[in-house]
PDB file of N, CA and C in Angstrom:
ATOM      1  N   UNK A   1       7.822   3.504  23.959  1.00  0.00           N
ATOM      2  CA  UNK A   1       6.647   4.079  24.532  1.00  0.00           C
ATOM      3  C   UNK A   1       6.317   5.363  23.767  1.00  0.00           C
ATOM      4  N   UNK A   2       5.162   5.643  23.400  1.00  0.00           N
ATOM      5  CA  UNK A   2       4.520   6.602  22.341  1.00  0.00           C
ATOM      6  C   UNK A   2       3.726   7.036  23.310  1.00  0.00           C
ATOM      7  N   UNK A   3       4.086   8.776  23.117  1.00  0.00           N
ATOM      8  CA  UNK A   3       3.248   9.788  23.711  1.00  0.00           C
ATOM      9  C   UNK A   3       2.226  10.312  22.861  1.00  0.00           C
ATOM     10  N   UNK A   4       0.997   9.966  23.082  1.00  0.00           N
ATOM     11  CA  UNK A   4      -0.321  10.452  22.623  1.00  0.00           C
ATOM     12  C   UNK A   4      -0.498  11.933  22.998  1.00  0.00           C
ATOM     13  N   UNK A   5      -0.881  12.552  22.211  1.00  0.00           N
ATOM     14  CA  UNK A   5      -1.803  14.165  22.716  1.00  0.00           C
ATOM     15  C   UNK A   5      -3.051  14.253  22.647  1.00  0.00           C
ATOM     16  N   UNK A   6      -4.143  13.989  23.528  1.00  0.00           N
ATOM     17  CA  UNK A   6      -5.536  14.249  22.766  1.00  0.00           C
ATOM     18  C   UNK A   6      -5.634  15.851  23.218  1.00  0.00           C
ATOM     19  N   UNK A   7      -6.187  16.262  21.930  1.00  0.00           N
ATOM     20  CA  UNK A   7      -6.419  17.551  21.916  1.00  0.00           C
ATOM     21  C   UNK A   7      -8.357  17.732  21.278  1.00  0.00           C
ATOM     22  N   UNK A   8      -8.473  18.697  21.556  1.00  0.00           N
ATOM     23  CA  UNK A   8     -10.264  19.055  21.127  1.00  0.00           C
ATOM     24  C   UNK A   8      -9.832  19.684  19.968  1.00  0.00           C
ATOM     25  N   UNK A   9     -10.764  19.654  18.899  1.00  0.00           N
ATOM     26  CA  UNK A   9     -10.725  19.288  17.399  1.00  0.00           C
ATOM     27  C   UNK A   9     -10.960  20.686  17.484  1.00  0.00           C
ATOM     28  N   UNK A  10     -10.193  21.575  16.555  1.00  0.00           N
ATOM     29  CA  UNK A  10     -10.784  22.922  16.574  1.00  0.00           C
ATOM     30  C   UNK A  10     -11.933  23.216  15.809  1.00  0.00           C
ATOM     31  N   UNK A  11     -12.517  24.609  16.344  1.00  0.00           N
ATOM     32  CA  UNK A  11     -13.897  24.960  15.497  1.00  0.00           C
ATOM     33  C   UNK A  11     -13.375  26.307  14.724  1.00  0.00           C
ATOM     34  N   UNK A  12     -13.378  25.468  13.667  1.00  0.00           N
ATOM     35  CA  UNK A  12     -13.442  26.407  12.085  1.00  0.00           C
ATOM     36  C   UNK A  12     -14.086  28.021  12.472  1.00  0.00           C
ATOM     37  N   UNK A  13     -13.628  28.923  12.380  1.00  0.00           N
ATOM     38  CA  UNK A  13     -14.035  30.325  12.450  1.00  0.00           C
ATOM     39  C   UNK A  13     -13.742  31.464  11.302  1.00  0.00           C
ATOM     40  N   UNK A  14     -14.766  32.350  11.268  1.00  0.00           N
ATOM     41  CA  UNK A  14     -14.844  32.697   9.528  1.00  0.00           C
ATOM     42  C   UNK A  14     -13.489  33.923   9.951  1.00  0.00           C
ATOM     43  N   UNK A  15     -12.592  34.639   9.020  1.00  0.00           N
ATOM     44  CA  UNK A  15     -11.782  35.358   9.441  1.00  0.00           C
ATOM     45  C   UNK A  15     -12.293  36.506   9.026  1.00  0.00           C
ATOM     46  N   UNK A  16     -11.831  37.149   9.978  1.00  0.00           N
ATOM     47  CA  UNK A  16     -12.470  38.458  10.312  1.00  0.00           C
ATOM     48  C   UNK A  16     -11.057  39.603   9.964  1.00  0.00           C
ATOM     49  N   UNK A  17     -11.408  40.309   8.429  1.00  0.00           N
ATOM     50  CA  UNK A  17     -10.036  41.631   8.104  1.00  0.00           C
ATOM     51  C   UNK A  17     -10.972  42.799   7.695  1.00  0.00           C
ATOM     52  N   UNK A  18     -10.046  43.800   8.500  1.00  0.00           N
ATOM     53  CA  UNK A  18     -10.497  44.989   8.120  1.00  0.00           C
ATOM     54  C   UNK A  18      -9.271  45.591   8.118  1.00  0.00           C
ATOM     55  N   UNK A  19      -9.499  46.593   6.643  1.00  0.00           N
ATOM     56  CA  UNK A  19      -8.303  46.934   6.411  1.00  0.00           C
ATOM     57  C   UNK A  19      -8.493  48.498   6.863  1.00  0.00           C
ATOM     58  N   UNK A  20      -7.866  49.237   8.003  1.00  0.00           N
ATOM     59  CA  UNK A  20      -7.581  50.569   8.277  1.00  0.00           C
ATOM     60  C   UNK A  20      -7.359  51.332   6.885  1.00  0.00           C
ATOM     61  N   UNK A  21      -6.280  51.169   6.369  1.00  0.00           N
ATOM     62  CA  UNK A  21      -5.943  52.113   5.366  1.00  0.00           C
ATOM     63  C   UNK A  21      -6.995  52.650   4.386  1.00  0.00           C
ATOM     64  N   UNK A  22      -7.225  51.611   3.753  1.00  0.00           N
ATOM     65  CA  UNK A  22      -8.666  51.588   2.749  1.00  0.00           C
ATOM     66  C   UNK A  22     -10.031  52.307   3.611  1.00  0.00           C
ATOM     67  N   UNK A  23     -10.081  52.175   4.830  1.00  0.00           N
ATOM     68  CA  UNK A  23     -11.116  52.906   5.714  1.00  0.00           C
ATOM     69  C   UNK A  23     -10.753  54.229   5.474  1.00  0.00           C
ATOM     70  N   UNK A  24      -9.539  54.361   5.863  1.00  0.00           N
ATOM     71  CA  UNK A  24      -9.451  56.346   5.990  1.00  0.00           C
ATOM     72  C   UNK A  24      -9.223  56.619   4.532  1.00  0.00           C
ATOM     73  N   UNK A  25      -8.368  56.421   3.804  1.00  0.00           N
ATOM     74  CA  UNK A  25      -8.567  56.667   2.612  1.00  0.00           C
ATOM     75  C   UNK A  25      -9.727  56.681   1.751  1.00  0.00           C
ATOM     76  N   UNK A  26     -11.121  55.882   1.828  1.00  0.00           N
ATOM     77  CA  UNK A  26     -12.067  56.249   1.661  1.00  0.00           C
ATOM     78  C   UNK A  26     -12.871  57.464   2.445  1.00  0.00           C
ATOM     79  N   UNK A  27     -12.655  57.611   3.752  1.00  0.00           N
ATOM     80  CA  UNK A  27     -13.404  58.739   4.282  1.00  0.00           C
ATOM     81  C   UNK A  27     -12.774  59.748   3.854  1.00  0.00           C
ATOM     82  N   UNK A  28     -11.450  59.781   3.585  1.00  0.00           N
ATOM     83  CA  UNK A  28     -10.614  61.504   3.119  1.00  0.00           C
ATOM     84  C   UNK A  28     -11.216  61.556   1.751  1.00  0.00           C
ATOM     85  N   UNK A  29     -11.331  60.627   0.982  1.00  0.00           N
ATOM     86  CA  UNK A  29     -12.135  60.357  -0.539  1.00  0.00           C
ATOM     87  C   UNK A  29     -13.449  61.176  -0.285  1.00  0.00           C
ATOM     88  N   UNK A  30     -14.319  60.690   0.390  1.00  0.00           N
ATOM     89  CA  UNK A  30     -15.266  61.061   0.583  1.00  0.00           C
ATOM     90  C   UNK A  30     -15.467  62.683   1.261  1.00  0.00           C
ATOM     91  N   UNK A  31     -14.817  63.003   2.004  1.00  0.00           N
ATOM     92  CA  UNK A  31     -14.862  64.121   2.470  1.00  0.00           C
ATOM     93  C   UNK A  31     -14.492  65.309   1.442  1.00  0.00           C
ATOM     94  N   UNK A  32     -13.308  64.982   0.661  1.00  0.00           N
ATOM     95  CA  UNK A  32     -12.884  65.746  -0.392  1.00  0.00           C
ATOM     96  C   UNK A  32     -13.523  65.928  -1.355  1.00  0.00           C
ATOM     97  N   UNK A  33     -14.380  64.834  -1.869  1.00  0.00           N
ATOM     98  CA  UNK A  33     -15.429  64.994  -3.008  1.00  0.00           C
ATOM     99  C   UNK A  33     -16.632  66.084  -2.164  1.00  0.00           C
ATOM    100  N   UNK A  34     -17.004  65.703  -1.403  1.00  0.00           N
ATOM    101  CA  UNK A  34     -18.355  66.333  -0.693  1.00  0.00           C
ATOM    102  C   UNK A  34     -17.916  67.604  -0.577  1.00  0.00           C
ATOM    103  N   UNK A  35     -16.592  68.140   0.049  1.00  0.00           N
ATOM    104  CA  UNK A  35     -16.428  69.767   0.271  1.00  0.00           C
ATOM    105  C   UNK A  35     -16.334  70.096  -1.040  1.00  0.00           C
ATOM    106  N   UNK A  36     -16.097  69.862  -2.571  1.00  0.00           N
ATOM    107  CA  UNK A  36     -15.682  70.528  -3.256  1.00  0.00           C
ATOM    108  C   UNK A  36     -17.068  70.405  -4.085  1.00  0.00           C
ATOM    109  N   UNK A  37     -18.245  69.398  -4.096  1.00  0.00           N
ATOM    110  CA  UNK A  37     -19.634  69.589  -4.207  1.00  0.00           C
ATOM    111  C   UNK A  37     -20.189  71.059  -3.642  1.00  0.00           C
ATOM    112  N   UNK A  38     -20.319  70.621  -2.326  1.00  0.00           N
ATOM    113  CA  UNK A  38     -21.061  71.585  -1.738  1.00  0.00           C
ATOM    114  C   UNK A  38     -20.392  73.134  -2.189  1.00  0.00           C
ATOM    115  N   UNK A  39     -19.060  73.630  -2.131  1.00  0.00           N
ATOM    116  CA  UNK A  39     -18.426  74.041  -2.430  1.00  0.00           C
ATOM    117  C   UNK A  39     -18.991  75.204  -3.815  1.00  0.00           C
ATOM    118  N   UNK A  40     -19.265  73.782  -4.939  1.00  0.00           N
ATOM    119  CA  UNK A  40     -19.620  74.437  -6.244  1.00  0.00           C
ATOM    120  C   UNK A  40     -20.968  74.972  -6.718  1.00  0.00           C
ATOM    121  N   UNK A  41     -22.056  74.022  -5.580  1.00  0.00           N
ATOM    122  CA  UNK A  41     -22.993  74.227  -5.527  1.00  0.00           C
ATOM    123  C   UNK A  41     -23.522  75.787  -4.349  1.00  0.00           C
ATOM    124  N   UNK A  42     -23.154  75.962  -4.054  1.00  0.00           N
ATOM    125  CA  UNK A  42     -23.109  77.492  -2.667  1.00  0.00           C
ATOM    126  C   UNK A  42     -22.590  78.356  -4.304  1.00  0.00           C
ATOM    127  N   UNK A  43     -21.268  77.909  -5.019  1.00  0.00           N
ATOM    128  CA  UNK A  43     -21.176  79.079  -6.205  1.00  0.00           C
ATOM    129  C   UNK A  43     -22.087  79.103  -7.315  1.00  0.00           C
ATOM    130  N   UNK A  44     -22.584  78.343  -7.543  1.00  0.00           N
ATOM    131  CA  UNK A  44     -23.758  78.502  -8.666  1.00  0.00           C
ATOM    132  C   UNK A  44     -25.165  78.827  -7.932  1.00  0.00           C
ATOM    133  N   UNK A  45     -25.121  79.052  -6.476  1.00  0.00           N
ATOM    134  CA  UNK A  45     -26.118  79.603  -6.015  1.00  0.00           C
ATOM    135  C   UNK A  45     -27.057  78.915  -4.944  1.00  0.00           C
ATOM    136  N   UNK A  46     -26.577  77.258  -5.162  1.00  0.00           N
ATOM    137  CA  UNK A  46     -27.674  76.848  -4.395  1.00  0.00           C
ATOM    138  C   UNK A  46     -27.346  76.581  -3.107  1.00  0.00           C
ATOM    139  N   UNK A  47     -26.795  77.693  -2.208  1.00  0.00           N
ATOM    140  CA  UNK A  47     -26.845  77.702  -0.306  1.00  0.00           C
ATOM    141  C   UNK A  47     -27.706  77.832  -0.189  1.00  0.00           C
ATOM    142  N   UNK A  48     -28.016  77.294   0.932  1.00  0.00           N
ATOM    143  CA  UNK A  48     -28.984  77.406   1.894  1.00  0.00           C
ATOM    144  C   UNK A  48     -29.825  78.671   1.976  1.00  0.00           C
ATOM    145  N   UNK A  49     -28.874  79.569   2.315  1.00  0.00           N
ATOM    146  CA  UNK A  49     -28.956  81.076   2.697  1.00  0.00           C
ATOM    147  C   UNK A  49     -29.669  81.649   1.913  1.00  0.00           C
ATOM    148  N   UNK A  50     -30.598  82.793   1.854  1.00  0.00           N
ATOM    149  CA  UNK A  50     -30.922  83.785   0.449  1.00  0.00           C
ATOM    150  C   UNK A  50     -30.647  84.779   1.041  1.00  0.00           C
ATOM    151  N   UNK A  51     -30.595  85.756  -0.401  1.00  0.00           N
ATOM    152  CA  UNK A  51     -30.336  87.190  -0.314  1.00  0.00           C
ATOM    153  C   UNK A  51     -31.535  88.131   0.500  1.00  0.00           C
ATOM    154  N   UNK A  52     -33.457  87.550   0.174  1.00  0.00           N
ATOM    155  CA  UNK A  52     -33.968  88.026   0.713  1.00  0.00           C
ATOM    156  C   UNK A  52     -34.192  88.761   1.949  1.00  0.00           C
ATOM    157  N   UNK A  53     -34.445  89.941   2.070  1.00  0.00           N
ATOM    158  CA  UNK A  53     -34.560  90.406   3.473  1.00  0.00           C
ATOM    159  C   UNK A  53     -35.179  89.576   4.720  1.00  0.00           C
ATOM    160  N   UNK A  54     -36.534  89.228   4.128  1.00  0.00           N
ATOM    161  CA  UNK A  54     -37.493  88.298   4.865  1.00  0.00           C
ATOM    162  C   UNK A  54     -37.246  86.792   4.527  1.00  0.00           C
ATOM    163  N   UNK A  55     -37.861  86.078   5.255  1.00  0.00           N
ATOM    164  CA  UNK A  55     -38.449  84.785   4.999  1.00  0.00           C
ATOM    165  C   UNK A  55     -39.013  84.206   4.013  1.00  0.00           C
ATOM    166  N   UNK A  56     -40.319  84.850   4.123  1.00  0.00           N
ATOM    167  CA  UNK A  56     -41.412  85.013   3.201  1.00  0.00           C
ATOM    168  C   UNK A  56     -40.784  86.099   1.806  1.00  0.00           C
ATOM    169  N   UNK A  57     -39.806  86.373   1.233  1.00  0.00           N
ATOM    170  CA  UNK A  57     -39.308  86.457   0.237  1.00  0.00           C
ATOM    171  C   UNK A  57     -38.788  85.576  -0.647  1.00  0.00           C
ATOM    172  N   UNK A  58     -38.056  84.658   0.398  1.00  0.00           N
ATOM    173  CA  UNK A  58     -37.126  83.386  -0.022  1.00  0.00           C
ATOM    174  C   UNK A  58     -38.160  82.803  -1.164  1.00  0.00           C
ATOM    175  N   UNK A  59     -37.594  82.344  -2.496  1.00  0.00           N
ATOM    176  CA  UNK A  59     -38.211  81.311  -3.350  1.00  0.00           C
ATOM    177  C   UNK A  59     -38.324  79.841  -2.875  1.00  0.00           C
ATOM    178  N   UNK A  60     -39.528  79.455  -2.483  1.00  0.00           N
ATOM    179  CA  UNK A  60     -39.415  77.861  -2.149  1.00  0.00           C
ATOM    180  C   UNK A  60     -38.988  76.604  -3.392  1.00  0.00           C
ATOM    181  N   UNK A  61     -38.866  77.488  -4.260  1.00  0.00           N
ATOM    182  CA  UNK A  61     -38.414  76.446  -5.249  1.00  0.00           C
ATOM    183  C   UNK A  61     -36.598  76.769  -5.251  1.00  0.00           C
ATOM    184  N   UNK A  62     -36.240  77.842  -4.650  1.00  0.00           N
ATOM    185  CA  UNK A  62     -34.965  77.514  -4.349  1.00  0.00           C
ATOM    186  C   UNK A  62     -34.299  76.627  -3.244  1.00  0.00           C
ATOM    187  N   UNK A  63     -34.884  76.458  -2.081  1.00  0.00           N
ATOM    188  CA  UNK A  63     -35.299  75.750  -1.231  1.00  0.00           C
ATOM    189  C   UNK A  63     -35.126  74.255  -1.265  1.00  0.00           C
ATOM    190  N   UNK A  64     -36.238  73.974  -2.140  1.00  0.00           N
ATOM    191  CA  UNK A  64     -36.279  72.385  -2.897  1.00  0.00           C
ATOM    192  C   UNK A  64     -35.398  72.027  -3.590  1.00  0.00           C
ATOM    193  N   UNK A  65     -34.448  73.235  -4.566  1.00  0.00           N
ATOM    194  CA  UNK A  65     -33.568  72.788  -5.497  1.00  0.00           C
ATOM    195  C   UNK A  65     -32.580  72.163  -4.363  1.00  0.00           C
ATOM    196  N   UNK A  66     -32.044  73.908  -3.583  1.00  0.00           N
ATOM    197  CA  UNK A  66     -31.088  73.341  -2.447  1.00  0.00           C
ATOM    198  C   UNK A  66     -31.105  71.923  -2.087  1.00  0.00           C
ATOM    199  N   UNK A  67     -32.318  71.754  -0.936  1.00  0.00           N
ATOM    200  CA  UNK A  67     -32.214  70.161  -0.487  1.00  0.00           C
ATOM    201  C   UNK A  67     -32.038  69.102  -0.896  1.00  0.00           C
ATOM    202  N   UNK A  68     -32.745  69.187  -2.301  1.00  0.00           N
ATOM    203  CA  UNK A  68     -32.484  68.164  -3.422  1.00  0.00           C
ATOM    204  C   UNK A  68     -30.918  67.948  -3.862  1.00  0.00           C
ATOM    205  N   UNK A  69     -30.072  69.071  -3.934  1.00  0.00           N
ATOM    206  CA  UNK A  69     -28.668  69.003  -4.198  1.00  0.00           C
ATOM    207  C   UNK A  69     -28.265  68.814  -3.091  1.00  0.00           C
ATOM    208  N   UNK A  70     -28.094  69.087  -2.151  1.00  0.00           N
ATOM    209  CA  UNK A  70     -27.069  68.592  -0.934  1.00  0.00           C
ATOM    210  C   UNK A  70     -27.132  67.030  -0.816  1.00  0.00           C
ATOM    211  N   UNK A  71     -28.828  66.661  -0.371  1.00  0.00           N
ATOM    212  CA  UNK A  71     -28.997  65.257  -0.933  1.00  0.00           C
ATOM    213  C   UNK A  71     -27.834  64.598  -2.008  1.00  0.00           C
ATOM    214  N   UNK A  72     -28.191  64.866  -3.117  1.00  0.00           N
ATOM    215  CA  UNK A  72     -27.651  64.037  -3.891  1.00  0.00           C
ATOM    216  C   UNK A  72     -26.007  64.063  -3.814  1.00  0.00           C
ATOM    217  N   UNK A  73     -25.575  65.258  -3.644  1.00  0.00           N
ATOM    218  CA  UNK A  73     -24.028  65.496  -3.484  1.00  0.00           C
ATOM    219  C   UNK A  73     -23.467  64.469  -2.360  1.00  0.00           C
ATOM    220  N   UNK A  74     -24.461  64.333  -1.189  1.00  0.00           N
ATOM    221  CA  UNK A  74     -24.101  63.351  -0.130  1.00  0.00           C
ATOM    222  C   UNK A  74     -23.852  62.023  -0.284  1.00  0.00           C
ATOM    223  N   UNK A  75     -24.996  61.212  -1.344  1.00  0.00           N
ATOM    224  CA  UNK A  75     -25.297  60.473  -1.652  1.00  0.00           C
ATOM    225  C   UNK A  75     -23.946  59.563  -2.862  1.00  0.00           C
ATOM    226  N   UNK A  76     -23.555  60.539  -3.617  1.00  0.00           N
ATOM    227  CA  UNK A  76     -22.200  60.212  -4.594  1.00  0.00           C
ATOM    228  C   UNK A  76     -20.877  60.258  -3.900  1.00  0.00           C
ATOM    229  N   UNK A  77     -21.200  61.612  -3.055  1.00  0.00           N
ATOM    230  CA  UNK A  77     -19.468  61.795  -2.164  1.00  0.00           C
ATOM    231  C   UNK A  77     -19.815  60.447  -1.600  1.00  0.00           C
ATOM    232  N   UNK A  78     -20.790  59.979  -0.509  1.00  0.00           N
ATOM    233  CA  UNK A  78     -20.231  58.840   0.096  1.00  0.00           C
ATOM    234  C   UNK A  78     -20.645  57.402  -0.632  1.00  0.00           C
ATOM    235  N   UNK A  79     -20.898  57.408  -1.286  1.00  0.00           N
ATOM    236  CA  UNK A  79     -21.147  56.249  -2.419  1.00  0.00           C
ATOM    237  C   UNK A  79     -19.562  56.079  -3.253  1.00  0.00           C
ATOM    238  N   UNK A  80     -18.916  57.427  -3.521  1.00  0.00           N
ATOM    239  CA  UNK A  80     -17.879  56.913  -3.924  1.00  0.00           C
ATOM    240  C   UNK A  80     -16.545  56.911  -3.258  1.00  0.00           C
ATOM    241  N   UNK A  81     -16.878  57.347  -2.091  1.00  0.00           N
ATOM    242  CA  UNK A  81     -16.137  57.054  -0.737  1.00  0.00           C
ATOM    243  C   UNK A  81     -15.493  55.438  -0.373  1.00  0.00           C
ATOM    244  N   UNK A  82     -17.551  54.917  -0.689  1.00  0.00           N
ATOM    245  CA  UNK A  82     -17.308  53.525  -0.619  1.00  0.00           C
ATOM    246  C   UNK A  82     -16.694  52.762  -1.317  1.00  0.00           C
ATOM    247  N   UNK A  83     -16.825  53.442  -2.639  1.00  0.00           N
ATOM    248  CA  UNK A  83     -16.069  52.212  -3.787  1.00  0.00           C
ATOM    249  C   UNK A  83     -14.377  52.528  -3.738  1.00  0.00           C
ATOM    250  N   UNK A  84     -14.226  53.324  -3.222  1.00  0.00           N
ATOM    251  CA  UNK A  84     -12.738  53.917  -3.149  1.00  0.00           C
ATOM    252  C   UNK A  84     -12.068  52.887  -2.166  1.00  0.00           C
ATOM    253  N   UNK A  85     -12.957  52.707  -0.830  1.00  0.00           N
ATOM    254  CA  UNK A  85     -12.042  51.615   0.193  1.00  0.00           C
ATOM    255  C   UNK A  85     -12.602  50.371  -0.106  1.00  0.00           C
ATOM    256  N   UNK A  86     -13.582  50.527  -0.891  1.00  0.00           N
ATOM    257  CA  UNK A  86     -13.669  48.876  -1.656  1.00  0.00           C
ATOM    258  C   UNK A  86     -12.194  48.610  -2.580  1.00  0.00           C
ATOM    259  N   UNK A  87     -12.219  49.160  -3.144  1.00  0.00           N
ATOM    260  CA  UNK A  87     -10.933  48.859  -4.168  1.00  0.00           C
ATOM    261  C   UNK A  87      -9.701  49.072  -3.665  1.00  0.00           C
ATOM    262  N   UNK A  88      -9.372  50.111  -2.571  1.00  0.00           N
ATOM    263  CA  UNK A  88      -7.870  50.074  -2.275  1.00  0.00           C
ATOM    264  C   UNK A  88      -7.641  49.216  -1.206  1.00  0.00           C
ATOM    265  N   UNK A  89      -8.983  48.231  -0.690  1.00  0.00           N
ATOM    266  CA  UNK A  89      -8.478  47.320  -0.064  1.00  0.00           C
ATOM    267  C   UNK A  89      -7.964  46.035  -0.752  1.00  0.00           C
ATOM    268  N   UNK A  90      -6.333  45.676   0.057  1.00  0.00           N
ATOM    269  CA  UNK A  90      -5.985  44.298  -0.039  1.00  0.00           C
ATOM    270  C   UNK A  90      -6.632  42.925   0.214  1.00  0.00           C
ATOM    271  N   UNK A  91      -6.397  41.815  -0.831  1.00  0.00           N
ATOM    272  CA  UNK A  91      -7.138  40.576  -0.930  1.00  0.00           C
ATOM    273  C   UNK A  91      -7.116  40.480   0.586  1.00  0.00           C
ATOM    274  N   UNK A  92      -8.385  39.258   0.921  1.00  0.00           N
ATOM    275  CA  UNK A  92      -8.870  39.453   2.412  1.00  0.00           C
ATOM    276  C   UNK A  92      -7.507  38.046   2.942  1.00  0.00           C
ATOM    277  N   UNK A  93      -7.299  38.172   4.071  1.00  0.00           N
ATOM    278  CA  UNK A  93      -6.540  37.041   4.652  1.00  0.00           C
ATOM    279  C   UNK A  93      -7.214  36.135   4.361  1.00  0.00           C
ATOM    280  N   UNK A  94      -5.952  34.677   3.841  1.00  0.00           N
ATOM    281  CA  UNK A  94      -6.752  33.400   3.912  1.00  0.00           C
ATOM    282  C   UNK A  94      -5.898  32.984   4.603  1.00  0.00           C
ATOM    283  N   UNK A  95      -6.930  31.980   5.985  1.00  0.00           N
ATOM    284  CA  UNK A  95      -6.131  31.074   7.065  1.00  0.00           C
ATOM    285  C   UNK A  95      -6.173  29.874   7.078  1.00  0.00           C
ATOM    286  N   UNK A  96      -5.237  28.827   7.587  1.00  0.00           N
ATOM    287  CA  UNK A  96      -5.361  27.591   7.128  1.00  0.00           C
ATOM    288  C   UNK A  96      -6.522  26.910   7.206  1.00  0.00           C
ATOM    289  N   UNK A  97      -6.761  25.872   5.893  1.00  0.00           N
ATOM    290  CA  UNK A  97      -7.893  25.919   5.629  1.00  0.00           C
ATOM    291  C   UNK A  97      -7.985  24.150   6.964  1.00  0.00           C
ATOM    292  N   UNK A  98      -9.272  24.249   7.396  1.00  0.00           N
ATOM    293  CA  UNK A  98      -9.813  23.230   8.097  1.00  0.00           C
ATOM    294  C   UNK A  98     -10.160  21.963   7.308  1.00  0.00           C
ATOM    295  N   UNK A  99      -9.681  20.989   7.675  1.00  0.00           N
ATOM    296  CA  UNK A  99     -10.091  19.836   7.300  1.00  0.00           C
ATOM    297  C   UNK A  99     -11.088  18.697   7.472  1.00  0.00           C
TER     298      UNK A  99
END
């Protein structure tokens, strides 16, 4: 006498990895590049802040430079934030494959 099992055919599901490490290690990436941007940029002058007494002293073309650099400093720190936990992540899990 032979024992049968009917079982329901499983449904194939895409696998789902996220690798922690490669996450924080890109955000400390990223954070470290960005403080030492902003950092160099405040020493060559371009903070926020001016020396002017008034308002209406401030150069608006210092202004524009500023925003324009923080921008872009943001834009590379976390751009290469990203490629940092792109790459120090491990190949993705492969699970048995469905037939």
């Amino acid at each position: 006498m032979a024992i049968e099992l009917n079982t329901a055919p499983s449904i194939p599901t895409a696998a789902r990895y996220l690798d922690w490490t490669s996450v924080i290690a890109g955000a400390l990436t990223a954070a470290a590049l960005s403080f030492i941007l902003v950092t160099f940029g405040t020493a060559v002058g371009l903070g926020v802040s001016s020396t002017a007494p008034t308002w209406r002293d401030a150069s608006v073309a210092l202004w524009i430079l500023s925003g324009i650099y923080l921008l872009l400093q943001a834009l590379v720190s976390f751009g290469f934030g990203g490629y940092v936990a792109g790459r120090v992540r491990t190949a993705p899990w492969q699970g048995k494959q469905q037939k």
